[in-house]
Protein backbone atom coordinates (compact mmCIF):
# COMPACT_ATOMS: atom_id res chain seq x y z
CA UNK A 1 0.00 0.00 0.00
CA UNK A 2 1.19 3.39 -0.97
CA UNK A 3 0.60 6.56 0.56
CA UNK A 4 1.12 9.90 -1.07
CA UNK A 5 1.36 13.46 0.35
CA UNK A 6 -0.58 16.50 -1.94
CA UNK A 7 -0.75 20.24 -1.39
CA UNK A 8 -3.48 21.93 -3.45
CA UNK A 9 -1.77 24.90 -5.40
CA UNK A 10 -4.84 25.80 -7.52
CA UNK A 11 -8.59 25.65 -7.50
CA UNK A 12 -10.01 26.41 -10.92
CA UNK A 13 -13.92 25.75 -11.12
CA UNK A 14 -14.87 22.05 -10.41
CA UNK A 15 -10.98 21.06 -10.13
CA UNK A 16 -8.56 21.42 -8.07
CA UNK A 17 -4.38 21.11 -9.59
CA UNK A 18 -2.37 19.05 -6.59
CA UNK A 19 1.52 18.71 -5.85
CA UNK A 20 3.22 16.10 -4.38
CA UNK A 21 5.08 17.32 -1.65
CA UNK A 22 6.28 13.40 -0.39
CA UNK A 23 8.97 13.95 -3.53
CA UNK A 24 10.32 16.66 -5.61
CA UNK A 25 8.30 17.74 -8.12
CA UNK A 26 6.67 20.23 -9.71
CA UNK A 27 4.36 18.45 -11.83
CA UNK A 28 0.75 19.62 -11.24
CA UNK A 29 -2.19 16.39 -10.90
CA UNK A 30 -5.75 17.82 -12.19
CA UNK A 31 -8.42 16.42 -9.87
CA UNK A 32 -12.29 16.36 -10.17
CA UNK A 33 -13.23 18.76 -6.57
CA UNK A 34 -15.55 15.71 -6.10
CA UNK A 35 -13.16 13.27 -5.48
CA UNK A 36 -11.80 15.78 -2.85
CA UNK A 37 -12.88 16.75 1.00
CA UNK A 38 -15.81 19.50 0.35
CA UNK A 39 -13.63 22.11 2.74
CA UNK A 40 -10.29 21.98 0.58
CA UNK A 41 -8.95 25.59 -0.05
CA UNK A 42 -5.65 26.40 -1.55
CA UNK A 43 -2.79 25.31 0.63
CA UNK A 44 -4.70 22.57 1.66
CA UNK A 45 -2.28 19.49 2.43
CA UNK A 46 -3.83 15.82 1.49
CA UNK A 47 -2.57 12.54 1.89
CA UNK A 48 -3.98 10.15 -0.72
CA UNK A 49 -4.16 6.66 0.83
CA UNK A 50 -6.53 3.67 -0.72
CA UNK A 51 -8.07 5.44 -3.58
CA UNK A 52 -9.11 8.50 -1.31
CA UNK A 53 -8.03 11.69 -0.46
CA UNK A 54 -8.29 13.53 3.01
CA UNK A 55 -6.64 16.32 4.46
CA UNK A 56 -3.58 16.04 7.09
């Protein structure tokens, strides 16, 4: 099982753009604001665990 660490950099309509901050990288992930706890806000860490996001 792998568990990955996200910080939401953008918020653009019904998606959000996520970085991983677990690694270096500056590649942005494009993910449906559904898939995503309702209170996210930019800055917003996430650890993605099992198919699901929530916020750390």
């Amino acid at each position: 099982m792998e568990t990955w660490f996200y910080e939401v950099v953008r918020i653009d309509g019904d998606y959000a753009y996520l970085v991983r901050t677990d690694i270096e990288s500056t590649d942005e992930k494009c993910v449906a604001r559904a898939l995503l706890p309702a209170t996210i806000s930019e800055g917003t860490h996430l650890k993605y665990e099992l198919m699901q996001y929530e916020e750390c």
